[in-house]
Protein backbone atom coordinates (compact mmCIF):
# COMPACT_ATOMS: atom_id res chain seq x y z
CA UNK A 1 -40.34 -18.75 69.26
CA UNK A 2 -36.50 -18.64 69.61
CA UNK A 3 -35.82 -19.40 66.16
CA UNK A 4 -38.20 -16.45 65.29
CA UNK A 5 -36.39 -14.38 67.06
CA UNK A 6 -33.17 -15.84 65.88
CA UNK A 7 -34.21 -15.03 62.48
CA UNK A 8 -35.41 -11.94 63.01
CA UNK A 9 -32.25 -10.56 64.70
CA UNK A 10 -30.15 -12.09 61.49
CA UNK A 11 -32.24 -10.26 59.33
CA UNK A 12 -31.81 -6.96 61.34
CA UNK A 13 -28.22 -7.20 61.31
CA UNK A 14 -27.81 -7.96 57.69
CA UNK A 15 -30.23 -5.30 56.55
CA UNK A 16 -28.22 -2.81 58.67
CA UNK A 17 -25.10 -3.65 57.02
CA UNK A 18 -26.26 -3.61 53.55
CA UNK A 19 -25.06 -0.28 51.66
CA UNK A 20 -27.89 0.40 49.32
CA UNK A 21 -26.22 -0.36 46.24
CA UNK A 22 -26.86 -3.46 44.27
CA UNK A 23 -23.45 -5.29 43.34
CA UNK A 24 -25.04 -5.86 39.60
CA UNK A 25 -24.95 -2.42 39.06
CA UNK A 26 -21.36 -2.42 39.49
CA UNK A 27 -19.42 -2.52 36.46
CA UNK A 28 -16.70 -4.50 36.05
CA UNK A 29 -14.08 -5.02 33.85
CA UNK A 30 -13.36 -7.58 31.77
CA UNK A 31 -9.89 -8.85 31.69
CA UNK A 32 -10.36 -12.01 29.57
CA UNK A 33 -10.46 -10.76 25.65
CA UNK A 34 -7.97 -10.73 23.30
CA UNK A 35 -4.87 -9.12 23.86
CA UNK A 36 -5.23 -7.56 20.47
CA UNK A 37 -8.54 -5.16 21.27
CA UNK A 38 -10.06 -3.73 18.34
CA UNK A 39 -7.81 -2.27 17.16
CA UNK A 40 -5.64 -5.49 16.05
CA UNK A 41 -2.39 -5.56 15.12
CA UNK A 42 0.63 -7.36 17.72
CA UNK A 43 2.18 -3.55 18.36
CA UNK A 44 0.79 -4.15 21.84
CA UNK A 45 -1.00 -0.98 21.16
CA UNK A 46 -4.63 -1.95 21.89
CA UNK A 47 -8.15 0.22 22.84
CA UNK A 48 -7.13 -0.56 26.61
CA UNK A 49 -4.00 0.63 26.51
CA UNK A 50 -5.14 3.76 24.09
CA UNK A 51 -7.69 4.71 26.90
CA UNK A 52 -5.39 4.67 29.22
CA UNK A 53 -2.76 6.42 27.98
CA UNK A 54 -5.49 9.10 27.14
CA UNK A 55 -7.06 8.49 30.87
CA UNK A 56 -10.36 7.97 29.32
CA UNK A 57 -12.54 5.78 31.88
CA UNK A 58 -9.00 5.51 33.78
CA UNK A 59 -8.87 8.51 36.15
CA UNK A 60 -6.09 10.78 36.57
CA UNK A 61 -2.81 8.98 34.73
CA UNK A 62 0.03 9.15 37.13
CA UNK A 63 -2.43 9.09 40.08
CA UNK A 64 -2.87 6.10 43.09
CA UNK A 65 -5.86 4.39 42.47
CA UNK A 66 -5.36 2.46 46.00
CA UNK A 67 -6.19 3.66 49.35
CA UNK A 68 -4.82 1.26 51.83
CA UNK A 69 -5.82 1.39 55.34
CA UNK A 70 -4.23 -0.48 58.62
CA UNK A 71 -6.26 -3.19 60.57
CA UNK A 72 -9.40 -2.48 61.61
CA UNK A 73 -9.54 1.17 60.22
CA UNK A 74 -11.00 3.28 57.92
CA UNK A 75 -8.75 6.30 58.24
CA UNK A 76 -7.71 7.61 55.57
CA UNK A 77 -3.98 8.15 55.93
CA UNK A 78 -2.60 11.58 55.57
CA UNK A 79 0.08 10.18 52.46
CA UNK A 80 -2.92 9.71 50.24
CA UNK A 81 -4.21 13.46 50.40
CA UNK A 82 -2.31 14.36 47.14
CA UNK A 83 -3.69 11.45 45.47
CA UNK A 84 -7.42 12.45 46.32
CA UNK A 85 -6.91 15.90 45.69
CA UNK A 86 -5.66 14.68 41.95
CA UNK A 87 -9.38 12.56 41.94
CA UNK A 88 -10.89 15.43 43.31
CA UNK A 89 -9.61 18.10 40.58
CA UNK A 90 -10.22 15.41 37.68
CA UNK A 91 -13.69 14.71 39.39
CA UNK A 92 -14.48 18.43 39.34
CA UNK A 93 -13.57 19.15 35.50
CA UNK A 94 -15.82 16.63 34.23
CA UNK A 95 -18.79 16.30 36.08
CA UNK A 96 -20.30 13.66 34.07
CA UNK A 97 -17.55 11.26 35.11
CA UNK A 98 -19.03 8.87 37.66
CA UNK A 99 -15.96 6.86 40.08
CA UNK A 100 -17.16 3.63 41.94
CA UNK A 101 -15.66 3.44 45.18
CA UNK A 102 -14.51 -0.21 46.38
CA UNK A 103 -14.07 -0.86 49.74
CA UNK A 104 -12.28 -4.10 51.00
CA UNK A 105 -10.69 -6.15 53.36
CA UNK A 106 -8.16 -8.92 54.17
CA UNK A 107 -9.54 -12.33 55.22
CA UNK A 108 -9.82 -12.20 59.05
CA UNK A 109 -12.98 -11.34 60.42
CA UNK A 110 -16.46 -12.80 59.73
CA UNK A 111 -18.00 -12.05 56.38
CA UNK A 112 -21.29 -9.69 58.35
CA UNK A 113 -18.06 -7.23 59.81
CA UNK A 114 -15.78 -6.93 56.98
CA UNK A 115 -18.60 -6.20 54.77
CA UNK A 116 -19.60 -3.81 57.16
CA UNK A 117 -15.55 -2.27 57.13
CA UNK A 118 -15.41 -2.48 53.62
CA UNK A 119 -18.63 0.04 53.76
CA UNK A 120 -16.94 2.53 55.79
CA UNK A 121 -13.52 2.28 54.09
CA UNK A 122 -15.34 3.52 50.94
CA UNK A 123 -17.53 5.99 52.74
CA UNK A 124 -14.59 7.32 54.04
CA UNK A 125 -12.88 8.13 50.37
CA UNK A 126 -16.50 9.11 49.52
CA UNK A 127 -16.60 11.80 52.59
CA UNK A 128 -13.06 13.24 51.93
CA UNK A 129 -13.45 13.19 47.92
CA UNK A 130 -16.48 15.44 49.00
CA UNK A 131 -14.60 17.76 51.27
CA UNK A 132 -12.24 18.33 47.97
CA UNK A 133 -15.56 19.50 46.17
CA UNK A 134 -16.67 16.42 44.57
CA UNK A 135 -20.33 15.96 44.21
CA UNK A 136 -22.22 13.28 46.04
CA UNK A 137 -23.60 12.42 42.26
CA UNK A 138 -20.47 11.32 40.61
CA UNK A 139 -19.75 8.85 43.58
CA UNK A 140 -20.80 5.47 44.27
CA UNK A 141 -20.02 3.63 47.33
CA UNK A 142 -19.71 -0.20 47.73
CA UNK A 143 -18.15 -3.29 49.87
CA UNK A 144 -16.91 -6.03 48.59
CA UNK A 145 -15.88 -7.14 51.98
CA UNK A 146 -12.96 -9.98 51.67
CA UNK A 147 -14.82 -11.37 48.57
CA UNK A 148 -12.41 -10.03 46.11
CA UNK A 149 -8.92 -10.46 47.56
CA UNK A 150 -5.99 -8.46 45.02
CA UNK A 151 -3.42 -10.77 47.14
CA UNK A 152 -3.70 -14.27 47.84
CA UNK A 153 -2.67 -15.72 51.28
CA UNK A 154 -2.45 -15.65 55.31
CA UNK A 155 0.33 -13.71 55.95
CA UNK A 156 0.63 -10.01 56.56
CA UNK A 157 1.96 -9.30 53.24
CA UNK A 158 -1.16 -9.96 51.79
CA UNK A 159 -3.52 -8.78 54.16
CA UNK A 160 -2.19 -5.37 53.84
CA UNK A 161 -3.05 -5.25 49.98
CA UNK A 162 -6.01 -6.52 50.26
CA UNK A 163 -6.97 -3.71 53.32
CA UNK A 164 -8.01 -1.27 50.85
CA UNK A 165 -10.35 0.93 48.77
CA UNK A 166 -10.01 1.12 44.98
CA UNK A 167 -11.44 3.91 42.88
CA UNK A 168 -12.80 2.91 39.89
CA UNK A 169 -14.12 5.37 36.80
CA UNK A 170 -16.86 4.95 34.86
């Protein structure tokens, strides 16, 4: 009886922490072709570097595409408002362009609460991309939890770069 219960109350916590989006729907890049592209040549002038000096799939150019947040938050901090309202206006002039919001988080913490953080640090880009005018149809909101650390190691220098929520286009 107690591990039924047990079980049952794991399974209750995890299914309120999950964020209804299925991380294989989340595209991801991938960084390990050539460093030619298709369009050859050694100019260093490849299709990556063509899309994003065009901004296709890249977002505003010029533009943060890093919230960071302090411990244990999901404020978004008044220094990124120019930043979203750049998202925002790009967001708004193309309204097939989808953006994948990231949430994440350093390494301290169990893996149920930082997934949990992660949600709400890209629900709360989500919310105030909205307030700007966004639609809730071009945004997607995931955690990644501290799954998919940008900084590797245990000191305060890399937690805060890994406290953060990355917008991604599509």
């Amino acid at each position: 009886m107690k591990k039924l219960l047990l079980l049952l109350s794991i399974a209750a916590v995890l299914s309120g922490c999950a964020s209804g989006v299925k991380l294989s729907d989340v595209q991801v890049d991938d960084r390990s072709g050539s460093a030619t592209g298709q369009m050859g040549g050694t100019n260093g002038l490849n299709a990556r570097n063509l899309a994003a000096m065009q901004g296709i799939k890249q977002g505003p150019v010029g533009v943060d595409h890093i919230i960071y947040f302090e411990l244990d938050s999901y404020t978004v901090k008044a220094e990124y408002q120019s930043a979203l309202e750049a998202h925002a206006r790009f967001l708004r002039a193309d309204r097939n362009r989808r953006v994948n919001l990231e949430g994440h988080t350093d390494e301290r913490g169990g893996s149920e609460y930082n997934l949990a953080l992660g949600q709400k640090r890209s629900d709360a880009v989500r919310r105030a991309l909205s307030a700007l005018g966004v639609p809730e149809g071009q945004m997607e909101s995931v955690s990644f939890g501290k799954e998919k650390p940008v900084a590797q190691g245990s000191d305060e220098s890399a937690y805060s770069q890994n406290r953060r929520a990355a917008l991604n286009y599509q």
